[in-house]
Protein backbone atom coordinates (compact mmCIF):
# COMPACT_ATOMS: atom_id res chain seq x y z
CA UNK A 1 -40.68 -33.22 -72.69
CA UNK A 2 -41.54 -35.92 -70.16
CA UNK A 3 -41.50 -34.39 -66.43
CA UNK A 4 -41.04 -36.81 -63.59
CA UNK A 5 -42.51 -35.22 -60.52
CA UNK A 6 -44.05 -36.97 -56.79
CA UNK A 7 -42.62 -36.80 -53.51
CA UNK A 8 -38.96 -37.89 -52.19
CA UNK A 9 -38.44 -41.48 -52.29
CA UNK A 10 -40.97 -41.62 -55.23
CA UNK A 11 -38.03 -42.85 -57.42
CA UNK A 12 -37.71 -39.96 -59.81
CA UNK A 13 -34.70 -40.32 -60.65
CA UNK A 14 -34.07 -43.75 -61.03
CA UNK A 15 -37.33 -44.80 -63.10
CA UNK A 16 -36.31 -41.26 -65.41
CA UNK A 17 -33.23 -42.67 -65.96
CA UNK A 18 -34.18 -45.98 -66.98
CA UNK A 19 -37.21 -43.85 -69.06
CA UNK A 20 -34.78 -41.98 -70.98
CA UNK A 21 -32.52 -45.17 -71.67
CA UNK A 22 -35.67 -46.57 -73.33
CA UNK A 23 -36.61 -43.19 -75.39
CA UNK A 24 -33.33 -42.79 -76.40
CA UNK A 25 -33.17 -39.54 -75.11
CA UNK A 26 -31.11 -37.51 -72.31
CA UNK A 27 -31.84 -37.47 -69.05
CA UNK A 28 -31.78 -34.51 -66.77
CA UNK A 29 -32.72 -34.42 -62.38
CA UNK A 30 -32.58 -31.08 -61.91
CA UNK A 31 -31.13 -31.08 -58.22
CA UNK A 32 -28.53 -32.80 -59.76
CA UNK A 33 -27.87 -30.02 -62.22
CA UNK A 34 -28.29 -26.84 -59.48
CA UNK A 35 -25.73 -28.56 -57.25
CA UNK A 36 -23.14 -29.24 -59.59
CA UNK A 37 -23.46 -25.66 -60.76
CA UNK A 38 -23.34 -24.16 -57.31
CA UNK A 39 -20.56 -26.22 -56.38
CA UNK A 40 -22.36 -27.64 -52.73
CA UNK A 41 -25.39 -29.62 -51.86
CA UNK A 42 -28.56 -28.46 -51.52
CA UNK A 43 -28.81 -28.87 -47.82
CA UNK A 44 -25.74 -26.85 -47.73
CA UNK A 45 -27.73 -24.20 -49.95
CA UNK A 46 -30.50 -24.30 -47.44
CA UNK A 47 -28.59 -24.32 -44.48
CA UNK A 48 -26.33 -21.04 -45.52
CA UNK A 49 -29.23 -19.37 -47.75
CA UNK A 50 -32.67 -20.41 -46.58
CA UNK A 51 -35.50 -22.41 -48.90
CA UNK A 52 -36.34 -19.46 -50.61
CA UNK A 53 -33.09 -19.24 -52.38
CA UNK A 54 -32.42 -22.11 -53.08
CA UNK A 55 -35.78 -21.91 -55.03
CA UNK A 56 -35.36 -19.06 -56.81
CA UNK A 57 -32.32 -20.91 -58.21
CA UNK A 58 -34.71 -24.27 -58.65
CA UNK A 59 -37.27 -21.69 -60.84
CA UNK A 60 -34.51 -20.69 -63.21
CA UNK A 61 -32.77 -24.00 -63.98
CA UNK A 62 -36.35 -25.77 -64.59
CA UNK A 63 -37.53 -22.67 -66.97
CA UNK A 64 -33.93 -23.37 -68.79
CA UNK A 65 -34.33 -27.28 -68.98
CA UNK A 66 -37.87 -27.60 -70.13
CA UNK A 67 -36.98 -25.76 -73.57
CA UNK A 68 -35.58 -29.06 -74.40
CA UNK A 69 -38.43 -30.87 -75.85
CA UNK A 70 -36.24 -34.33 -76.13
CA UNK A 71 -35.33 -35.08 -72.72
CA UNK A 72 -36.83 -36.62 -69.35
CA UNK A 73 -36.52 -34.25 -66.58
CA UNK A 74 -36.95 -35.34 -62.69
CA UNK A 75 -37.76 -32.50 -60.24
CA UNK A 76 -36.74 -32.21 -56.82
CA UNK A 77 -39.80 -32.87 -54.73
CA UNK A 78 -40.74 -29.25 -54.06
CA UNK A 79 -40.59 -27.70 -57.50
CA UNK A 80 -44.38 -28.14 -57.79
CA UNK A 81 -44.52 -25.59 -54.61
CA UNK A 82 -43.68 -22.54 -56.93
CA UNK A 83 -46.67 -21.19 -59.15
CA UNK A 84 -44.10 -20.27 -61.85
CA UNK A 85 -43.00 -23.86 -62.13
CA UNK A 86 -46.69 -24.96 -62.36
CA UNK A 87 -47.30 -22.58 -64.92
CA UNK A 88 -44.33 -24.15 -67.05
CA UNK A 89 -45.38 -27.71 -66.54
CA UNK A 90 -48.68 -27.13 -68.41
CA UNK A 91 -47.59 -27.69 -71.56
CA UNK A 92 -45.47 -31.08 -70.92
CA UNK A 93 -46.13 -34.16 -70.37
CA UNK A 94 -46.08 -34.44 -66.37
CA UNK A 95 -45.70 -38.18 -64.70
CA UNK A 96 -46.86 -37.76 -61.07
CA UNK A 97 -45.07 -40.78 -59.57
CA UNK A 98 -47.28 -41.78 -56.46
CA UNK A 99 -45.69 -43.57 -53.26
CA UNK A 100 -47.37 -43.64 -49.84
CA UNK A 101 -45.60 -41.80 -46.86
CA UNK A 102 -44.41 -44.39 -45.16
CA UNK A 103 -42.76 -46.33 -48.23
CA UNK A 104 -41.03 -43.33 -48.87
CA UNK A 105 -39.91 -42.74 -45.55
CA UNK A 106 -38.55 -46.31 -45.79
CA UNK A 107 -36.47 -45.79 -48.95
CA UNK A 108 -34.70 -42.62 -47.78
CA UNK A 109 -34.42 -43.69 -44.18
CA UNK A 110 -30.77 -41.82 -43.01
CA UNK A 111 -30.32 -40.20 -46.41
CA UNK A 112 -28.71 -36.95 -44.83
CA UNK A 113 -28.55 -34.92 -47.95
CA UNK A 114 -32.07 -34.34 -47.95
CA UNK A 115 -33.11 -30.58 -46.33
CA UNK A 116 -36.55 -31.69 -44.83
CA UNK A 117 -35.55 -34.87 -43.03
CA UNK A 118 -34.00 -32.37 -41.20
CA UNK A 119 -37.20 -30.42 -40.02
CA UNK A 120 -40.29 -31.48 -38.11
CA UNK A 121 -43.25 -32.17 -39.77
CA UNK A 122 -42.49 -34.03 -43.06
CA UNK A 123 -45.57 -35.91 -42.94
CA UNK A 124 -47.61 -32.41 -43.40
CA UNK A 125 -45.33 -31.49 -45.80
CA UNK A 126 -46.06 -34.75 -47.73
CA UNK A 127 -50.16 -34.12 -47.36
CA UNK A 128 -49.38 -30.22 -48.45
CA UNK A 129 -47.61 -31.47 -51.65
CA UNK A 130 -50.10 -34.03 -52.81
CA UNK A 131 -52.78 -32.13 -54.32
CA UNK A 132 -50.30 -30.07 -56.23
CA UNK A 133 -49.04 -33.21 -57.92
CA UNK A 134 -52.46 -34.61 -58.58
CA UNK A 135 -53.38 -30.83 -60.18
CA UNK A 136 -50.32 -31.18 -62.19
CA UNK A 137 -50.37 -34.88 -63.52
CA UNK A 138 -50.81 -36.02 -67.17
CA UNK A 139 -50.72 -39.18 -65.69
CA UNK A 140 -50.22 -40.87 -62.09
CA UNK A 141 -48.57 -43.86 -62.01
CA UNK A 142 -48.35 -46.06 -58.52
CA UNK A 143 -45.22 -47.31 -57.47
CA UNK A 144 -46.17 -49.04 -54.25
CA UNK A 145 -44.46 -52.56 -54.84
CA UNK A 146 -42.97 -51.78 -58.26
CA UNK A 147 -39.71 -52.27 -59.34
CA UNK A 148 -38.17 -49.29 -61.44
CA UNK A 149 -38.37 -50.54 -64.58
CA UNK A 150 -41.56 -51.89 -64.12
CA UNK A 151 -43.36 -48.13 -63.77
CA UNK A 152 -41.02 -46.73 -66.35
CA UNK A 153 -43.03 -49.65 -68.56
CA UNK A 154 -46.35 -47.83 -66.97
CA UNK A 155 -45.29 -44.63 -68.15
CA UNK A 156 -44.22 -45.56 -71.91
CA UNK A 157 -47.43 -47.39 -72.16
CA UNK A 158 -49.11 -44.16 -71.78
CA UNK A 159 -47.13 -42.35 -74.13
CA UNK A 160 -46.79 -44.68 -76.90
CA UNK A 161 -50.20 -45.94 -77.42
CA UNK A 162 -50.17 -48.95 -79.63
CA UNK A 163 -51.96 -48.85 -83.39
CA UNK A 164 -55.53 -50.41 -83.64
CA UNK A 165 -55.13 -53.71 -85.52
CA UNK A 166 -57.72 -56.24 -86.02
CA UNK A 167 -56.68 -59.77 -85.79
CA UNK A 168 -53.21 -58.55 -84.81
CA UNK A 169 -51.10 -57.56 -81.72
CA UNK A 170 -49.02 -55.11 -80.83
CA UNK A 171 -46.41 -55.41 -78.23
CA UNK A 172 -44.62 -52.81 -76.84
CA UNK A 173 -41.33 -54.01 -75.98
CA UNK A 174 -39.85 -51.43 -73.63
CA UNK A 175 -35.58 -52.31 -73.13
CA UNK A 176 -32.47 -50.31 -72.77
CA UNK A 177 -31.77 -48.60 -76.25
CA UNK A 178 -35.47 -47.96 -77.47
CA UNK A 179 -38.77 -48.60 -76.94
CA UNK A 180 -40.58 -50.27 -80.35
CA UNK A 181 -43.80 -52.22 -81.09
CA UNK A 182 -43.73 -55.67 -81.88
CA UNK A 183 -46.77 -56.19 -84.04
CA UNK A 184 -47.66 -60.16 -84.98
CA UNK A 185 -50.51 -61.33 -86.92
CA UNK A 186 -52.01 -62.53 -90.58
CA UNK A 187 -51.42 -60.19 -93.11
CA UNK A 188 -49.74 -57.33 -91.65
CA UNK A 189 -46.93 -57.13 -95.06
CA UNK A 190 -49.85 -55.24 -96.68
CA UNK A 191 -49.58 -52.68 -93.58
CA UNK A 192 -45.97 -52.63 -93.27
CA UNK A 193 -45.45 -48.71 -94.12
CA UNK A 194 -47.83 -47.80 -91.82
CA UNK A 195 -46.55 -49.52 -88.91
CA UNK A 196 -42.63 -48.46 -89.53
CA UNK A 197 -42.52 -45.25 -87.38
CA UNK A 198 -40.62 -42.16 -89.10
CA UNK A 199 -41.34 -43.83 -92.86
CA UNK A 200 -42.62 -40.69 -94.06
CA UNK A 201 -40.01 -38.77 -93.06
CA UNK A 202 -36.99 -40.87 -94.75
CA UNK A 203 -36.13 -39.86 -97.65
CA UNK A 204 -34.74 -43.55 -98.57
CA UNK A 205 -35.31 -46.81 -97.60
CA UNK A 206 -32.86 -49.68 -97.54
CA UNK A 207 -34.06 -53.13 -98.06
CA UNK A 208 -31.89 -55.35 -97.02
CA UNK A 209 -33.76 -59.20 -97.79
CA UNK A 210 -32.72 -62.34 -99.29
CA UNK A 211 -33.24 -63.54 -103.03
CA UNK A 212 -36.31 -65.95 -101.94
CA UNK A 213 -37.88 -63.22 -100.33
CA UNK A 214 -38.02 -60.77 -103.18
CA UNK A 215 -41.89 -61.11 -104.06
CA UNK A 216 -42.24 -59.77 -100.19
CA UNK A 217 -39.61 -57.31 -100.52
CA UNK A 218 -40.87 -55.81 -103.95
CA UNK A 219 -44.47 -55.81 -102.31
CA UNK A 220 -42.92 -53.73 -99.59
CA UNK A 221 -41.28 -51.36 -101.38
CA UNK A 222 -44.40 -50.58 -103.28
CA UNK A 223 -45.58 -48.97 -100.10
CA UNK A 224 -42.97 -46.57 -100.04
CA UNK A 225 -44.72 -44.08 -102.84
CA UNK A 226 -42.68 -40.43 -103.02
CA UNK A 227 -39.14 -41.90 -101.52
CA UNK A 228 -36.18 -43.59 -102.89
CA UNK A 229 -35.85 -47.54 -101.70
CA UNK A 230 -32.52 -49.27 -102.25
CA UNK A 231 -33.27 -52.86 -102.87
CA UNK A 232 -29.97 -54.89 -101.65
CA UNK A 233 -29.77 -58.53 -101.16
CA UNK A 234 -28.15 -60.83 -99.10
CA UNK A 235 -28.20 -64.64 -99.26
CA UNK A 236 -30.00 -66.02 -96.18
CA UNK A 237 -27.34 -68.31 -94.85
CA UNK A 238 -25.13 -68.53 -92.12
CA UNK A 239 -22.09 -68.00 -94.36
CA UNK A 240 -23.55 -64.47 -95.27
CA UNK A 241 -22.79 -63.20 -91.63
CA UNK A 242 -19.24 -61.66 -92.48
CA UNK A 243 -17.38 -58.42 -92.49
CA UNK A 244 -17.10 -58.67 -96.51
CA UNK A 245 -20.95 -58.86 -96.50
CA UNK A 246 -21.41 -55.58 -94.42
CA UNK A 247 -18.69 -53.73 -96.31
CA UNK A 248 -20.56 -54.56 -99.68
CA UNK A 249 -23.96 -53.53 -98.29
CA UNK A 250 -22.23 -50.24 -96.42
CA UNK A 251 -20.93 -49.51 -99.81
CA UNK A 252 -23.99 -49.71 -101.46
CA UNK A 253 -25.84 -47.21 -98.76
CA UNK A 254 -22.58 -44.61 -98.98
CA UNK A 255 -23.04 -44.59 -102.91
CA UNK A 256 -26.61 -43.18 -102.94
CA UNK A 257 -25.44 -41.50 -99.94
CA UNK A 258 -27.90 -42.81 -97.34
CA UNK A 259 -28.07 -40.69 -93.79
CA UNK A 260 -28.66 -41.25 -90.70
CA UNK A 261 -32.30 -40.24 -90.97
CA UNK A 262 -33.17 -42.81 -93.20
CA UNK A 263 -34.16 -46.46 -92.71
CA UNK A 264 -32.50 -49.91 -93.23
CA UNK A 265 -35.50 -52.37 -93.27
CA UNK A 266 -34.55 -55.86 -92.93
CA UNK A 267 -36.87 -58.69 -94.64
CA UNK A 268 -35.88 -62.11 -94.21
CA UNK A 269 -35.09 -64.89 -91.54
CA UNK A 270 -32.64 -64.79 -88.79
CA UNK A 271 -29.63 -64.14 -91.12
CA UNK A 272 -31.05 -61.32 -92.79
CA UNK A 273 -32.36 -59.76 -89.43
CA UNK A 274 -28.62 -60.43 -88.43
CA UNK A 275 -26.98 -58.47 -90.77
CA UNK A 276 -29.23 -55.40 -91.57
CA UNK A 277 -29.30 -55.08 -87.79
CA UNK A 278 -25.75 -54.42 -87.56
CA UNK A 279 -25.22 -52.67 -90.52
CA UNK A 280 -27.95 -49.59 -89.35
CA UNK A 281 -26.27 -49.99 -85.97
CA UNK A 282 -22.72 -49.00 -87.45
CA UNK A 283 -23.44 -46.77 -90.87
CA UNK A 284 -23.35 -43.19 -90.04
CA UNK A 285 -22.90 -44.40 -85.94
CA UNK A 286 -26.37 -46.07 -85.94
CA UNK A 287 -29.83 -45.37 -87.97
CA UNK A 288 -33.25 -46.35 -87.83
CA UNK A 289 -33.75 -50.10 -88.31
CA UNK A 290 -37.38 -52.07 -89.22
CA UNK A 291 -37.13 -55.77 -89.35
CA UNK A 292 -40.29 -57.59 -91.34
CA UNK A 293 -39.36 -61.54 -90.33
CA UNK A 294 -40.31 -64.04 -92.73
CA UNK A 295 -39.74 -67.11 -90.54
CA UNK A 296 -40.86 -68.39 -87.19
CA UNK A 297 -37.48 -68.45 -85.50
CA UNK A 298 -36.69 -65.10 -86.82
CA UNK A 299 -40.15 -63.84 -85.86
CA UNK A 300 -40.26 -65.49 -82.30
CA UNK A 301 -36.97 -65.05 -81.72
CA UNK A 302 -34.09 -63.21 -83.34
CA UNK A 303 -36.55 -60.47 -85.01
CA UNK A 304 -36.60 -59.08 -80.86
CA UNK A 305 -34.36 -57.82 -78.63
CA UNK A 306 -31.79 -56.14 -80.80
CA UNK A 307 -29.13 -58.45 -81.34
CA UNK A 308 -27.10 -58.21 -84.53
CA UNK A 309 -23.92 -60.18 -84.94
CA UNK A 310 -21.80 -61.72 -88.16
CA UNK A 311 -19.27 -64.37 -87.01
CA UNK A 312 -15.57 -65.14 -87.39
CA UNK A 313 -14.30 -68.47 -88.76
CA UNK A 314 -13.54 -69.19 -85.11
CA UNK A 315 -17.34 -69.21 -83.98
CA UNK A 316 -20.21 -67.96 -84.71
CA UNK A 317 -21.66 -64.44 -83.95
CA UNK A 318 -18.68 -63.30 -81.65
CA UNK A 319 -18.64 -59.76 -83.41
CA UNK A 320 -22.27 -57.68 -82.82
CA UNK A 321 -24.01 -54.71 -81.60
CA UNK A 322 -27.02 -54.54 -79.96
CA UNK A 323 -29.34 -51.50 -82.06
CA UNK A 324 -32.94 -51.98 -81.22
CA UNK A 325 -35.39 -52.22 -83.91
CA UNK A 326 -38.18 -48.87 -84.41
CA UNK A 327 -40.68 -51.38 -85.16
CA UNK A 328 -41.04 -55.29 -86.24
CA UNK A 329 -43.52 -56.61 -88.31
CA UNK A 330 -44.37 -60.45 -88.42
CA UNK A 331 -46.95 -61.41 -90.91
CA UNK A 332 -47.36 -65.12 -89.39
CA UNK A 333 -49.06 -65.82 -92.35
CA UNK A 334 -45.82 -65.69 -93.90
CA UNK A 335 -44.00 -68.10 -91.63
CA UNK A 336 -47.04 -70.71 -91.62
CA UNK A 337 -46.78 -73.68 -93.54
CA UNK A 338 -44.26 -76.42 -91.68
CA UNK A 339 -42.50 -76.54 -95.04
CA UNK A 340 -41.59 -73.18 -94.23
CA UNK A 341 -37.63 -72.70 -93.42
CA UNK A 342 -36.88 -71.87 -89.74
CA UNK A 343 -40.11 -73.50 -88.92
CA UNK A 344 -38.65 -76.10 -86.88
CA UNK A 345 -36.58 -73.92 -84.67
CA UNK A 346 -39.11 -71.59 -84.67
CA UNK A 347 -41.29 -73.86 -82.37
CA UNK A 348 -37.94 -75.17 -80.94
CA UNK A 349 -38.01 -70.97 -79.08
CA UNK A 350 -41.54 -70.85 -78.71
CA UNK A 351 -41.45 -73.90 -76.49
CA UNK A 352 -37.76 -72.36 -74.72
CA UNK A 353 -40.09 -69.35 -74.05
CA UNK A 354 -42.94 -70.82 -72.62
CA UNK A 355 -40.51 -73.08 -70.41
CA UNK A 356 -38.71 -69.64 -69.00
CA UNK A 357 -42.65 -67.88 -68.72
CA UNK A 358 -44.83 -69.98 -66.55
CA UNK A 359 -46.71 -73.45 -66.18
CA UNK A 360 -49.96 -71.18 -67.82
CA UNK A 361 -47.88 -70.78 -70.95
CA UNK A 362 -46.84 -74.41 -71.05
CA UNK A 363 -50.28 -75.32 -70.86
CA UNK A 364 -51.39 -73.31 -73.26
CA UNK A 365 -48.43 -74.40 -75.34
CA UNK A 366 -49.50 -77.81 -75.02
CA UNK A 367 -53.19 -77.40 -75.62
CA UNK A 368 -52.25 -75.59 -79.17
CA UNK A 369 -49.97 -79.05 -80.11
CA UNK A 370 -52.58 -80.61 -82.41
CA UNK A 371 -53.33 -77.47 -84.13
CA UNK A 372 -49.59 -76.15 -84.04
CA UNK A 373 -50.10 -74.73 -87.68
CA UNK A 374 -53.48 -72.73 -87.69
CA UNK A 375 -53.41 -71.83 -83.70
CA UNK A 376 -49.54 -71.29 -82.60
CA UNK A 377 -48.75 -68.64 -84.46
CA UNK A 378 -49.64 -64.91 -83.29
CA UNK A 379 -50.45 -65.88 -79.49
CA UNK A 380 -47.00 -67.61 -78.93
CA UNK A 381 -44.87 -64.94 -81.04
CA UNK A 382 -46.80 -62.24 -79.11
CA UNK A 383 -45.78 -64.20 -75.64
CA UNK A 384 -42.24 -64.47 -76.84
CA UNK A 385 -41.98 -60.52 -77.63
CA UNK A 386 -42.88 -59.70 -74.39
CA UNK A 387 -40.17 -62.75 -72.51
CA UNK A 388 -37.58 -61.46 -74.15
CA UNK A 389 -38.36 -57.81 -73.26
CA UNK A 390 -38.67 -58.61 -70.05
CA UNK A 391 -35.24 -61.04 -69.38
CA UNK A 392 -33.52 -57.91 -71.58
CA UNK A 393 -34.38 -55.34 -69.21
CA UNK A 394 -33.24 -57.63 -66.24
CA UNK A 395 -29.53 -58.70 -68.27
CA UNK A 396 -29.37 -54.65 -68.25
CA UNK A 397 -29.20 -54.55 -64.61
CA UNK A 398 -33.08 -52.60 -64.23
CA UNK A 399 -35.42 -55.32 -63.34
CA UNK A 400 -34.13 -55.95 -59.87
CA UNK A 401 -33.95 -52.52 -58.48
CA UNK A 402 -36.20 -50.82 -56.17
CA UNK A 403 -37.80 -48.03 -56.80
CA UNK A 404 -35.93 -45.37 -55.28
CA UNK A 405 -34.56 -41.49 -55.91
CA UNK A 406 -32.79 -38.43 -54.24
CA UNK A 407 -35.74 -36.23 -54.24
């Protein structure tokens, strides 16, 4: 379990939300939880019953909630106080989120629901508390300046160290719906069952690629030694995204009876991504999903983010999901000749991206023109993994707000 502790205003609550969102897990704030059960507000518990029972209450609820090992759990501020609690906390992972005193006075200025803005001395209170959350930490993370979803980025870096890869990168691309590495660089297809997470514990694999990328796919599913892989193919055209192409390739995965804990692994260009994407976002209500791009718009582009769609004869994609990925893979060597399909509009997004990122990027965009074919390839998909990480985490309302919490 992830524990989300620091002093009020530290912005428990709101970066463990936004945490949990990216996990995939539940989120719990545990003042939440007691005053829902008691039916009143915690100053109301202190003011009829004293601190130390509304404590005794705090100890119980936090020794119930941290036997779930999948959630993120924010604690009130003064949870660390009890020796009982501290005890607990020692084998989880504990986030100390850090904010100076007078920041947090700032960001709960007139909250009246707090107990100890109603007391003298707060600013003790803060220096009392400090140590105990340094003793406590796995990790500290400082939120001075930062916007929520910014630390919760901190705090998934930390937990989800990226894979050592030489002449490769691995970005982690932290939105709402999961958190996934995007890994780009020369010859990573021969890796590919390493860097799918949960592989070894699916007991099939769905490959879902087109016919001119069955020499990859075959490769692939070579990798895959002890488990059952369910080639199915799809051509890799725009008249391929419809409902009669999921409902064949959903048939397919209920006859050998796929589940939920398996994996659909989609290898091929935007198309392909396209409709493997939605079909493990709607078999069994969502499974895991790789994607292995094997062309430079797919790989800078529609390979991240999550977006799956087929379309209707009225337009195109106007029927989707968005079902984040567990992992992609982009072998640039793959996607490197300019004969390549998708090569075109592959640099056509790299150059969008480097537009929407900075003047640097366009620089270095610019400098890498003459040698667009040797030098463009992992730098510029790496730069667009992490743009359109970052503009999905704004589009789901995160990237603007403060850090802030109840407790």
């Amino acid at each position: 379990m992830v524990v989300l502790i620091g002093f009020m205003g530290a912005g428990k609550s709101t970066v463990g939300r936004i945490v949990a969102d990216m996990l995939g897990v539940s989120f719990v704030d545990s003042d939440v939880l007691i005053e829902r059960r008691e039916g009143r507000s915690i100053r109301e518990m202190f003011d009829l019953h004293g601190e130390r029972y509304f404590r005794q209450i705090e100890r119980t609820v936090v020794a119930e909630l941290l036997e779930d090992a999948t959630s993120v759990l924010a604690l009130g501020g003064g949870a660390a106080l009890d020796p009982e609690v501290r005890r607990m906390l020692a084998s989880h992972t504990v986030v100390y989120l850090d904010v100076p005193y007078e920041q947090a006075m700032q960001r709960i200025n007139g909250d009246s629901f707090r107990p100890l803005l109603q007391t003298s001395g707060v600013r003790e209170i803060y220096d009392r508390r400090l140590p105990l959350y340094e003793e406590l930490a796995t990790v500290r993370v400082d939120t001075m300046g930062k916007r929520a979803d910014d630390v919760a980025v901190e705090i998934l870096r930390f937990m989800v160290p990226p894979p050592v890869l030489a002449d490769a990168s691995s970005r982690l691309v932290a939105t709402i719906g999961g958190t996934y590495f995007a890994h780009a660089g020369g010859g990573l297809l021969e890796r590919a069952q390493e860097l799918i997470p949960a592989a070894d514990a699916a007991e099939n694999i769905v490959l879902v690629t087109a016919e001119r990328d069955a020499s990859i796919a075959e490769a692939i599913a070579g990798q895959f030694g002890g488990r059952t892989v369910i080639p199915v193919r799809v051509d890799d055209r725009e008249a391929s995204k419809t409902f009669e192409t999921i409902s064949r390739i959903a048939e397919q995965m209920a006859d050998h009876a796929i589940h939920r804990h398996d994996i659909v692994v989609g290898i091929g260009g935007e198309v392909v991504c396209d409709v493997a994407g939605l079909v493990a976002s709607l078999f069994n209500r969502g499974m895991p999903l790789a994607l292995i791009p094997t062309t430079l718009v797919a790989q800078a582009d529609s390979a991240i983010g999550g977006k799956n769609a087929i379309s209707l004869p009225q337009g195109r994609n106007l029927i989707g999901t968005i079902h984040q990925p567990i992992a992609v893979v982009a072998d640039t060597n793959v996607a490197a000749g300019a004969d390549q399909r998708g090569y075109a509009a592959g640099l056509a997004e790299i150059a969008k991206h480097a537009l929407l990122d900075s003047a640097a990027a366009v620089e270095r965009l610019l400098s890498l023109a003459g040698r667009l074919r040797a030098a463009i390839r992992s730098p510029c998909i790496r730069r667009c993994a992490t743009a359109r990480s970052s503009r999905r985490r704004s589009s789901a309302g995160t990237s603007g707000s403060p850090v802030s919490g109840r407790s």
